[in-house]
C-alpha atoms as a PDB file:
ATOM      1  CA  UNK A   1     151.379  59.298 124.973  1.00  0.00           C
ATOM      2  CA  UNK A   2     148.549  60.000 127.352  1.00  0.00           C
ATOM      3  CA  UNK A   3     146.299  62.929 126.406  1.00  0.00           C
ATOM      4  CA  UNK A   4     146.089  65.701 129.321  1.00  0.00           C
ATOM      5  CA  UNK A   5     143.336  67.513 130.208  1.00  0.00           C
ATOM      6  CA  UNK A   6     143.369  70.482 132.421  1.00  0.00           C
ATOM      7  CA  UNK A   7     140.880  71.035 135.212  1.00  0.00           C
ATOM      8  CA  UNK A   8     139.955  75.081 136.273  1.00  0.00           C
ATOM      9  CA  UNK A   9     138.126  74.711 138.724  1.00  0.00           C
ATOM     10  CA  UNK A  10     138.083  76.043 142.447  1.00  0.00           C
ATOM     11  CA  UNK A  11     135.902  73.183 144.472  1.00  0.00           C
ATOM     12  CA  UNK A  12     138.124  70.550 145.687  1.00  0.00           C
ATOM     13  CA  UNK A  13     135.349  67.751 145.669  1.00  0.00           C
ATOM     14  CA  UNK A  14     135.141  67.989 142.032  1.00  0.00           C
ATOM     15  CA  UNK A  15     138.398  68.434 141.001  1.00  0.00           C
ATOM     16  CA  UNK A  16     139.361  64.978 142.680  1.00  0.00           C
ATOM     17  CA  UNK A  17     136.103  63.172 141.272  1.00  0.00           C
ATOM     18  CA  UNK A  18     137.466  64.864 138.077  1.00  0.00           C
ATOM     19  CA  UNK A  19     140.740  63.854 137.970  1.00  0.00           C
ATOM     20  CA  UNK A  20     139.863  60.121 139.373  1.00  0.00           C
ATOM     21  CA  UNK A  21     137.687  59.514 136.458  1.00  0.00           C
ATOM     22  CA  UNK A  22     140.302  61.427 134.222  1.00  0.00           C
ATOM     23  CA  UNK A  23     142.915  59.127 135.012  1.00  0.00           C
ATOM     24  CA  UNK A  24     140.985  55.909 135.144  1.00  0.00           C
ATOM     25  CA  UNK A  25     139.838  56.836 131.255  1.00  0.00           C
ATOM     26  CA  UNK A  26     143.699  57.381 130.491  1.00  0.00           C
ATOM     27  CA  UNK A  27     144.226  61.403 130.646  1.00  0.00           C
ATOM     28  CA  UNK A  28     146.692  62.954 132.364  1.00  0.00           C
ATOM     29  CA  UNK A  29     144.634  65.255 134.602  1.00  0.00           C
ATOM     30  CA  UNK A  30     146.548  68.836 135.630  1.00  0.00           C
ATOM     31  CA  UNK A  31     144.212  71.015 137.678  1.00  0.00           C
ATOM     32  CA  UNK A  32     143.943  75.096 139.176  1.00  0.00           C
ATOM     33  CA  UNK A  33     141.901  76.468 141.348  1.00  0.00           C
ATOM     34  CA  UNK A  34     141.882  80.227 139.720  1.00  0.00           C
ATOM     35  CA  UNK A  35     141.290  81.413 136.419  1.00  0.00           C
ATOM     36  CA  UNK A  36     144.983  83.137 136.726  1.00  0.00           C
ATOM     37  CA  UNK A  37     146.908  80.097 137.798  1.00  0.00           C
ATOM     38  CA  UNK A  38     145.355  78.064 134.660  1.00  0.00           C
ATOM     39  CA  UNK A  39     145.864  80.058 132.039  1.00  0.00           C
ATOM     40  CA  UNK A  40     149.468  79.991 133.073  1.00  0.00           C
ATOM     41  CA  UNK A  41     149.297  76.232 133.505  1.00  0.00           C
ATOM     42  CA  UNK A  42     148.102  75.801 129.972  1.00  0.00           C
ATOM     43  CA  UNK A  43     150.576  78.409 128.589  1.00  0.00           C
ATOM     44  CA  UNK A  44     153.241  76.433 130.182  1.00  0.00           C
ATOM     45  CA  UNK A  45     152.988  72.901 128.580  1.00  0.00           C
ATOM     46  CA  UNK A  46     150.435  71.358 125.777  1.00  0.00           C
ATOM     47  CA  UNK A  47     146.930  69.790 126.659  1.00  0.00           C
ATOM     48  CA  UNK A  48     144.624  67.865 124.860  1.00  0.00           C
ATOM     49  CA  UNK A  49     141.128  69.611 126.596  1.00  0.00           C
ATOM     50  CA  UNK A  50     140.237  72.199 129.190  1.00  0.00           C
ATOM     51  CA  UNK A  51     137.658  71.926 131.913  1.00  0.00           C
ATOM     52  CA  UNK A  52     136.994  75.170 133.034  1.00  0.00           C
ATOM     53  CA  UNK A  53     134.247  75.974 135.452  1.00  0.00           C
ATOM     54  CA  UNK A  54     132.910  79.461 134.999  1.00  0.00           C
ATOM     55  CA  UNK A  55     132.304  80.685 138.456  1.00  0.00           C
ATOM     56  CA  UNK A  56     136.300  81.035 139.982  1.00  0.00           C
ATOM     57  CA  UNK A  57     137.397  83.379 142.414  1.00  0.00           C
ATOM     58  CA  UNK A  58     139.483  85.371 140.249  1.00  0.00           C
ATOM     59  CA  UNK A  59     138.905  85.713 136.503  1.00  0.00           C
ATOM     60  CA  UNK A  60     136.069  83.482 135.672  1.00  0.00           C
ATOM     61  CA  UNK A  61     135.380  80.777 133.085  1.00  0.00           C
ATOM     62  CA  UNK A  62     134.195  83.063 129.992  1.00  0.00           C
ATOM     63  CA  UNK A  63     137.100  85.304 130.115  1.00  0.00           C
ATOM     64  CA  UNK A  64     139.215  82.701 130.859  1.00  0.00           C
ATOM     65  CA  UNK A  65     137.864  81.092 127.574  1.00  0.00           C
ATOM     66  CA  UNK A  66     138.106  84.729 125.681  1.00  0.00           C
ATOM     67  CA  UNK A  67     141.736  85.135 126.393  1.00  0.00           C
ATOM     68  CA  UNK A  68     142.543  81.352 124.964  1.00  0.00           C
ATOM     69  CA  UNK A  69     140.965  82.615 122.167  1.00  0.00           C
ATOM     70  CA  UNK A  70     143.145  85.404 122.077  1.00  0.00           C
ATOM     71  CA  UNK A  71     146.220  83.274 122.617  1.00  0.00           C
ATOM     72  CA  UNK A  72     147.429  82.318 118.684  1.00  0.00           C
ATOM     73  CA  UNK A  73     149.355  79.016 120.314  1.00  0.00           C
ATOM     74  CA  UNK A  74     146.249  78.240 122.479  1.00  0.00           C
ATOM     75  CA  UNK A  75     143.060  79.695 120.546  1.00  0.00           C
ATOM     76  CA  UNK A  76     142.200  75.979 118.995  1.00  0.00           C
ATOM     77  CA  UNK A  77     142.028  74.626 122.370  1.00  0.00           C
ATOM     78  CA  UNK A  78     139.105  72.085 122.459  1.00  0.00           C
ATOM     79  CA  UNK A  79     136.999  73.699 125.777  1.00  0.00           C
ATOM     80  CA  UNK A  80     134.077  72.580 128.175  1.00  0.00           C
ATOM     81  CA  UNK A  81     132.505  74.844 130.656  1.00  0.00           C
ATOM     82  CA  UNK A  82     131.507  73.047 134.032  1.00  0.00           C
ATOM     83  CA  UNK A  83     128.917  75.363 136.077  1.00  0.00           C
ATOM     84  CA  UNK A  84     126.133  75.298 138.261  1.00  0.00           C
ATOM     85  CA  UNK A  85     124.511  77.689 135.869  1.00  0.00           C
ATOM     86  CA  UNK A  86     121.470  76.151 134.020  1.00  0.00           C
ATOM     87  CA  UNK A  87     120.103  78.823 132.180  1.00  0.00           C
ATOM     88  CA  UNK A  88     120.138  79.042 128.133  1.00  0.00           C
ATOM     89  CA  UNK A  89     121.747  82.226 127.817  1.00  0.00           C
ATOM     90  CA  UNK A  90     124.746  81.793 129.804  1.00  0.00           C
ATOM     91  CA  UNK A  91     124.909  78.391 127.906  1.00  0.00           C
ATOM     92  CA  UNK A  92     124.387  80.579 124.578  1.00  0.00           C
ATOM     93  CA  UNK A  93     127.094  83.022 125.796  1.00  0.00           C
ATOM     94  CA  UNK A  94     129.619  80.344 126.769  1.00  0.00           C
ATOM     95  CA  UNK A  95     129.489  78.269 122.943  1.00  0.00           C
ATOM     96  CA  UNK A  96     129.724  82.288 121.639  1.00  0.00           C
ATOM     97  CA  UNK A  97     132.568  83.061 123.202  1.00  0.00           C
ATOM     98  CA  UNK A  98     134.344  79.915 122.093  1.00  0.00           C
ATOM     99  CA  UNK A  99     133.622  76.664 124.293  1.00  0.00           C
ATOM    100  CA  UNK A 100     133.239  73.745 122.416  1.00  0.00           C
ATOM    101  CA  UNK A 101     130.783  72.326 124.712  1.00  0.00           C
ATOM    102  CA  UNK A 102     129.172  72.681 128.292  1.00  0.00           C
ATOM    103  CA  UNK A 103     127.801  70.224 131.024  1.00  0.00           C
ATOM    104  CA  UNK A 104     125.729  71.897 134.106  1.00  0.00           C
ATOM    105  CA  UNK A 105     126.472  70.459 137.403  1.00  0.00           C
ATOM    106  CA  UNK A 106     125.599  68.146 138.403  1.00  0.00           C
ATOM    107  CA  UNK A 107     126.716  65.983 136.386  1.00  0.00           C
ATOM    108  CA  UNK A 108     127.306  62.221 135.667  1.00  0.00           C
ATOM    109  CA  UNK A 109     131.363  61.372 135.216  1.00  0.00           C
ATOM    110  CA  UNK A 110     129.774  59.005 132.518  1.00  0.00           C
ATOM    111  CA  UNK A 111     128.125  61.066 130.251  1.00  0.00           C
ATOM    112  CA  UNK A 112     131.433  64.002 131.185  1.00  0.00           C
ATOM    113  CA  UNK A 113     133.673  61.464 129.593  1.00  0.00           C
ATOM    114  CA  UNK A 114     131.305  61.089 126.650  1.00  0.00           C
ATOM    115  CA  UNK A 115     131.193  64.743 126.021  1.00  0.00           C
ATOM    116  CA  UNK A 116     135.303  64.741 126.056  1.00  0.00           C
ATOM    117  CA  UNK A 117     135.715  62.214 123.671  1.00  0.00           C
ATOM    118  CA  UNK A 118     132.868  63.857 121.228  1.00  0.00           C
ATOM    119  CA  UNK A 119     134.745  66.914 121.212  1.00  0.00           C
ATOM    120  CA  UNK A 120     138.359  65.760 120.815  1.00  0.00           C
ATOM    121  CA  UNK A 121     136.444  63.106 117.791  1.00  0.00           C
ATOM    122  CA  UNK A 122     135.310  66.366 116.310  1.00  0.00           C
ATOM    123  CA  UNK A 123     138.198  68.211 116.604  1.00  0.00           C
ATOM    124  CA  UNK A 124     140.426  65.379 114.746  1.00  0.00           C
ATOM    125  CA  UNK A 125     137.855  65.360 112.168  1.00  0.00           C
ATOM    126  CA  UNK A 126     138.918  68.891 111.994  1.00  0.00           C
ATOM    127  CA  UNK A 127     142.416  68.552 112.412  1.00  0.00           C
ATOM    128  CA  UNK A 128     142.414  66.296 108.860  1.00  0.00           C
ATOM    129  CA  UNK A 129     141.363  68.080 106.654  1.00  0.00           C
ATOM    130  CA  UNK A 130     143.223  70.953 104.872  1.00  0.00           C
ATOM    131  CA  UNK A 131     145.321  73.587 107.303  1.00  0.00           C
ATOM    132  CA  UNK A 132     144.560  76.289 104.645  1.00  0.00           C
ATOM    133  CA  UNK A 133     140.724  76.521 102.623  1.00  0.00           C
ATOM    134  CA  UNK A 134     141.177  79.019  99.713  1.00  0.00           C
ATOM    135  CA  UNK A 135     138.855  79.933  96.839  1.00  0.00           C
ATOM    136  CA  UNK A 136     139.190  82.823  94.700  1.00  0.00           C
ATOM    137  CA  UNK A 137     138.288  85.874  97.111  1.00  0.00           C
ATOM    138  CA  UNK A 138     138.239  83.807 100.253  1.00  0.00           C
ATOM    139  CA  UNK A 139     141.079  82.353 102.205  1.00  0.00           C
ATOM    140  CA  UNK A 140     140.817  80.725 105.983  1.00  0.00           C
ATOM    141  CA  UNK A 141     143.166  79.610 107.761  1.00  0.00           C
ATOM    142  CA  UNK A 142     142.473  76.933 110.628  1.00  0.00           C
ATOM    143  CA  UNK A 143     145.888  77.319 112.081  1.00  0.00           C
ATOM    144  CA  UNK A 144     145.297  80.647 113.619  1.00  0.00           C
ATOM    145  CA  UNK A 145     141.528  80.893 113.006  1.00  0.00           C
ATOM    146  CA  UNK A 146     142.609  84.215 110.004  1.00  0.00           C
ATOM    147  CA  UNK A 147     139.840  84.985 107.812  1.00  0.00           C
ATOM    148  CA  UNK A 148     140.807  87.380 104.436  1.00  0.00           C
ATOM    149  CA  UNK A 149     137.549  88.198 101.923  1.00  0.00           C
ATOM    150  CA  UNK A 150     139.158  90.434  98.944  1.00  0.00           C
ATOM    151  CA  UNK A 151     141.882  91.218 100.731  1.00  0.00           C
ATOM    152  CA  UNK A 152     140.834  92.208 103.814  1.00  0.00           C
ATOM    153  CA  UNK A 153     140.609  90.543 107.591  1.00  0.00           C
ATOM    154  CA  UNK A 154     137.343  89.776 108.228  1.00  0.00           C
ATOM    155  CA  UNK A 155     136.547  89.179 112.205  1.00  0.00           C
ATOM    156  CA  UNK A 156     134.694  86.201 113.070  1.00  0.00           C
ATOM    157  CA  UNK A 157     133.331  84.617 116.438  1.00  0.00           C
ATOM    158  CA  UNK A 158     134.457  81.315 117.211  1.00  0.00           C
ATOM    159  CA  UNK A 159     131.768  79.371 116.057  1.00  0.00           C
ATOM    160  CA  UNK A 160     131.197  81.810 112.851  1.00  0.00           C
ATOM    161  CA  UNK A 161     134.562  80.150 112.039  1.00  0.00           C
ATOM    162  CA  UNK A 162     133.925  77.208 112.701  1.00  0.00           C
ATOM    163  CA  UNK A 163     130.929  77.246 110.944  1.00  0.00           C
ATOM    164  CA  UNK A 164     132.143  78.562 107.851  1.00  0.00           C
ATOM    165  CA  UNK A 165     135.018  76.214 107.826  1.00  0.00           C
ATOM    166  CA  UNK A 166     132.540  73.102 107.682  1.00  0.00           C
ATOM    167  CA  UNK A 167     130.771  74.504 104.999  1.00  0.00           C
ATOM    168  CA  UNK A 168     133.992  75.252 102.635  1.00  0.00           C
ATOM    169  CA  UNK A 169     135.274  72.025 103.795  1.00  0.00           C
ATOM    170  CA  UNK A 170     132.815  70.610 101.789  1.00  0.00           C
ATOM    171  CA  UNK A 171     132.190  72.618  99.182  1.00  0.00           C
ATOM    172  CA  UNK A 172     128.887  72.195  97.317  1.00  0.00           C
ATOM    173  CA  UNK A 173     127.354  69.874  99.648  1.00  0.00           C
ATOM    174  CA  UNK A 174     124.125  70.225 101.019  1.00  0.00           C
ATOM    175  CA  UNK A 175     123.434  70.049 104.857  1.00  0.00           C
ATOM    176  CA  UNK A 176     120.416  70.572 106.706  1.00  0.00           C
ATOM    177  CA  UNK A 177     120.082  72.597 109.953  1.00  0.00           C
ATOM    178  CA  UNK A 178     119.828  69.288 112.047  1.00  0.00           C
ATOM    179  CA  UNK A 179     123.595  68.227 110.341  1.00  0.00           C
ATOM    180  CA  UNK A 180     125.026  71.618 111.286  1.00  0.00           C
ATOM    181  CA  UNK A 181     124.070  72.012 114.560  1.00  0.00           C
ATOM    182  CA  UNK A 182     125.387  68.319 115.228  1.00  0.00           C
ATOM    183  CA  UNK A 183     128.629  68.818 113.402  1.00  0.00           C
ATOM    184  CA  UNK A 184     129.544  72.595 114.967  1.00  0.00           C
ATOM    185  CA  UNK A 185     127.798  72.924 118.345  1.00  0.00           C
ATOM    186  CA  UNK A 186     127.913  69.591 118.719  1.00  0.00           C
ATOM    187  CA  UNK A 187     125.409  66.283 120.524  1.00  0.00           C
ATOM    188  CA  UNK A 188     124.094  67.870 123.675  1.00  0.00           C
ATOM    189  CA  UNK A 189     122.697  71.588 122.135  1.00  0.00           C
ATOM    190  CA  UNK A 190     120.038  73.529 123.887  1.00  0.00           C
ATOM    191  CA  UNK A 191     119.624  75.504 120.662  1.00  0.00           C
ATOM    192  CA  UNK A 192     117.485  75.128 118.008  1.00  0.00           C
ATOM    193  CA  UNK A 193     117.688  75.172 114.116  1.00  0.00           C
ATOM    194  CA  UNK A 194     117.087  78.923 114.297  1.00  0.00           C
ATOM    195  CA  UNK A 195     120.300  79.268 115.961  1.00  0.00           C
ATOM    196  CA  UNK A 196     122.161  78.252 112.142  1.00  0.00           C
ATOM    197  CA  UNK A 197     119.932  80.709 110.125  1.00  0.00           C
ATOM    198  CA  UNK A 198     121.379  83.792 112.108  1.00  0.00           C
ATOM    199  CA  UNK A 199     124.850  82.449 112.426  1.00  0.00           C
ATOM    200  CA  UNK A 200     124.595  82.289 108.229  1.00  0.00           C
ATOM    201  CA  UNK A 201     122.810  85.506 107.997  1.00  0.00           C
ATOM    202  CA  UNK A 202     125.705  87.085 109.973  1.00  0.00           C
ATOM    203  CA  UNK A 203     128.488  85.495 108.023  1.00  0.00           C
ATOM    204  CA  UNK A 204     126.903  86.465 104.943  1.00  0.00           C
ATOM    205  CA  UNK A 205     126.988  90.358 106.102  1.00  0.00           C
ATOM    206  CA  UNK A 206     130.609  89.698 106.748  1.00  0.00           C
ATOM    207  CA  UNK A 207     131.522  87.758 103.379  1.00  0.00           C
ATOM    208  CA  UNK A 208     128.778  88.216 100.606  1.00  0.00           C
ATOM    209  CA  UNK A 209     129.094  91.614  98.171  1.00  0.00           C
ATOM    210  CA  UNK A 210     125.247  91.524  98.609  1.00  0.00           C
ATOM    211  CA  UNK A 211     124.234  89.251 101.605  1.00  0.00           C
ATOM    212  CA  UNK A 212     120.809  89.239 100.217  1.00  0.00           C
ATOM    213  CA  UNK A 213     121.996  87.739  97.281  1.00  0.00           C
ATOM    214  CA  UNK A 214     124.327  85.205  98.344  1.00  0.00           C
ATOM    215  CA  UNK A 215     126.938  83.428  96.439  1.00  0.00           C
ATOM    216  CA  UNK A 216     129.020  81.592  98.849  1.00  0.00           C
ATOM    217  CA  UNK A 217     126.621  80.477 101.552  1.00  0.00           C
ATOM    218  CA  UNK A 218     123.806  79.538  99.562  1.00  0.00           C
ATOM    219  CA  UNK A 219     119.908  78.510 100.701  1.00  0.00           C
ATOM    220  CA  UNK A 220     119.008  75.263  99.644  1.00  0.00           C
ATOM    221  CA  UNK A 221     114.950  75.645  99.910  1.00  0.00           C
ATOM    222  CA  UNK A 222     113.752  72.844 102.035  1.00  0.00           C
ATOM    223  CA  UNK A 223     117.182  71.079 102.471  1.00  0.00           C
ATOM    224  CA  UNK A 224     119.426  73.438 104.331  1.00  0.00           C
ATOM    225  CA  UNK A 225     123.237  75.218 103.131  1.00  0.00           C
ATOM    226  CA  UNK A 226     125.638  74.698 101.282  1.00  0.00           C
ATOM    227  CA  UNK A 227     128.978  76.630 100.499  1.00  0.00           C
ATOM    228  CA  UNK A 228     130.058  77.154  97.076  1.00  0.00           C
ATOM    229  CA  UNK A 229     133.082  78.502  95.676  1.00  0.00           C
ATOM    230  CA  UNK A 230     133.054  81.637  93.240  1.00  0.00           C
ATOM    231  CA  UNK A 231     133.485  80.938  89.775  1.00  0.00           C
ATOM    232  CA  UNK A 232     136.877  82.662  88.050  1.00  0.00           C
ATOM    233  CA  UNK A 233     134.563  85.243  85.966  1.00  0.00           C
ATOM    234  CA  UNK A 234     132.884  86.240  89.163  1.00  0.00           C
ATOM    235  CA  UNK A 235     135.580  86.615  91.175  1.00  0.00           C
ATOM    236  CA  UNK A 236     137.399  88.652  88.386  1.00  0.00           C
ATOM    237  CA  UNK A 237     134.773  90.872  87.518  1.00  0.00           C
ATOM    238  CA  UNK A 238     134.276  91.761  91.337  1.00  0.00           C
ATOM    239  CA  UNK A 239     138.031  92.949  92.144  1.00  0.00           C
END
């Protein structure tokens, strides 16, 4: 069964070179030209990817991508941004809010199909492992992106979750800042290796009794992170 990608996006031109080289790489290619119209079209039937551009006549691209997020049967939706917009903090903005990757126009329909396939390879790689991570105090759940610390719902950005799901996904393994921002913001990042120390300073605020003594998320000093579970005794003499 062919994969389908949907295309949100309001100049014509594109959308047909988009939907040419779409087809010719296999996907079925469903397109909109307002933010409006493809949120509906994605609520309506399953797809594999969205392109979304984020400059649409209606609701644009970013809160397009914030109410997918919202959506519980659409909020693991792999998503690229398509813009004109070049700068590093809308770029910043768009991977915060959710988007899985982003490609400035203009852009080669070569390297576009590369970035498609990266992200639905990473997202399988996902998809495999465990639906449900639990350890002790901690429980995530990938299914609907739920995140419960000692009992209580703990709010996370996108890529905080997806961040801290790598991590417990392999629990006591050591990654450096290069391997995390390959695995979670992916090939083609325009951040640097700061970018992972506040993302893990912020989740430790959010899950650590005492983020300045960390016991999940854990400094490896001159290797990187890595995640480890809480012992029993700890866990028991915390609740």
């Amino acid at each position: 069964m062919m994969q389908r990608v949907v295309v949100i996006e309001d100049e014509k031109d594109i959308v047909d070179l988009l939907s040419y080289t779409l087809r010719r790489e296999g996907f079925d290619v469903r397109s909109a030209g307002r933010g409006q119209e493809g949120l509906e079209l994605l609520q309506r039937g399953p797809a594999a990817l969205a392109l979304i551009d984020i400059m649409l006549p209606d609701l644009d691209g970013l809160e397009v991508c914030r109410r997918l997020r919202e959506d519980k049967s659409l909020r693991n939706l792999p998503i690229i941004f398509l813009t004109a917009k070049g700068e590093e903090v809308d770029r910043i903005l768009g991977l915060e809010i959710g988007a899985d990757d982003y490609v400035v126009k203009p852009f080669s329909p070569r390297e576009l199909i590369a970035r498609i396939k990266a992200v639905l390879r990473r997202r399988e790689r996902e998809d495999e492992g465990p639906p449900v991570i639990e350890t002790r105090d901690l429980r995530m759940d990938t299914r609907t992106q739920e995140v419960i610390v000692r009992g209580q719902p703990i709010e996370l950005s996108t890529l905080e979750f997806k961040l801290l799901h790598f991590l417990a996904s392999h629990p006591r393994r050591i990654f450096a800042r290069e391997n995390l921002l390959d695995e979670v913001w992916g090939r083609d990042r325009f951040v640097t290796p700061r970018t992972v120390d506040v993302h893990i300073r912020r989740l430790r605020e959010k899950i650590e009794i005492q983020p300045e003594k960390p016991r999940y998320l854990q400094t490896v000093r001159g290797s990187g992170y890595r995640f480890t579970p809480l012992p029993l005794e700890e866990s028991e003499l915390e609740a």
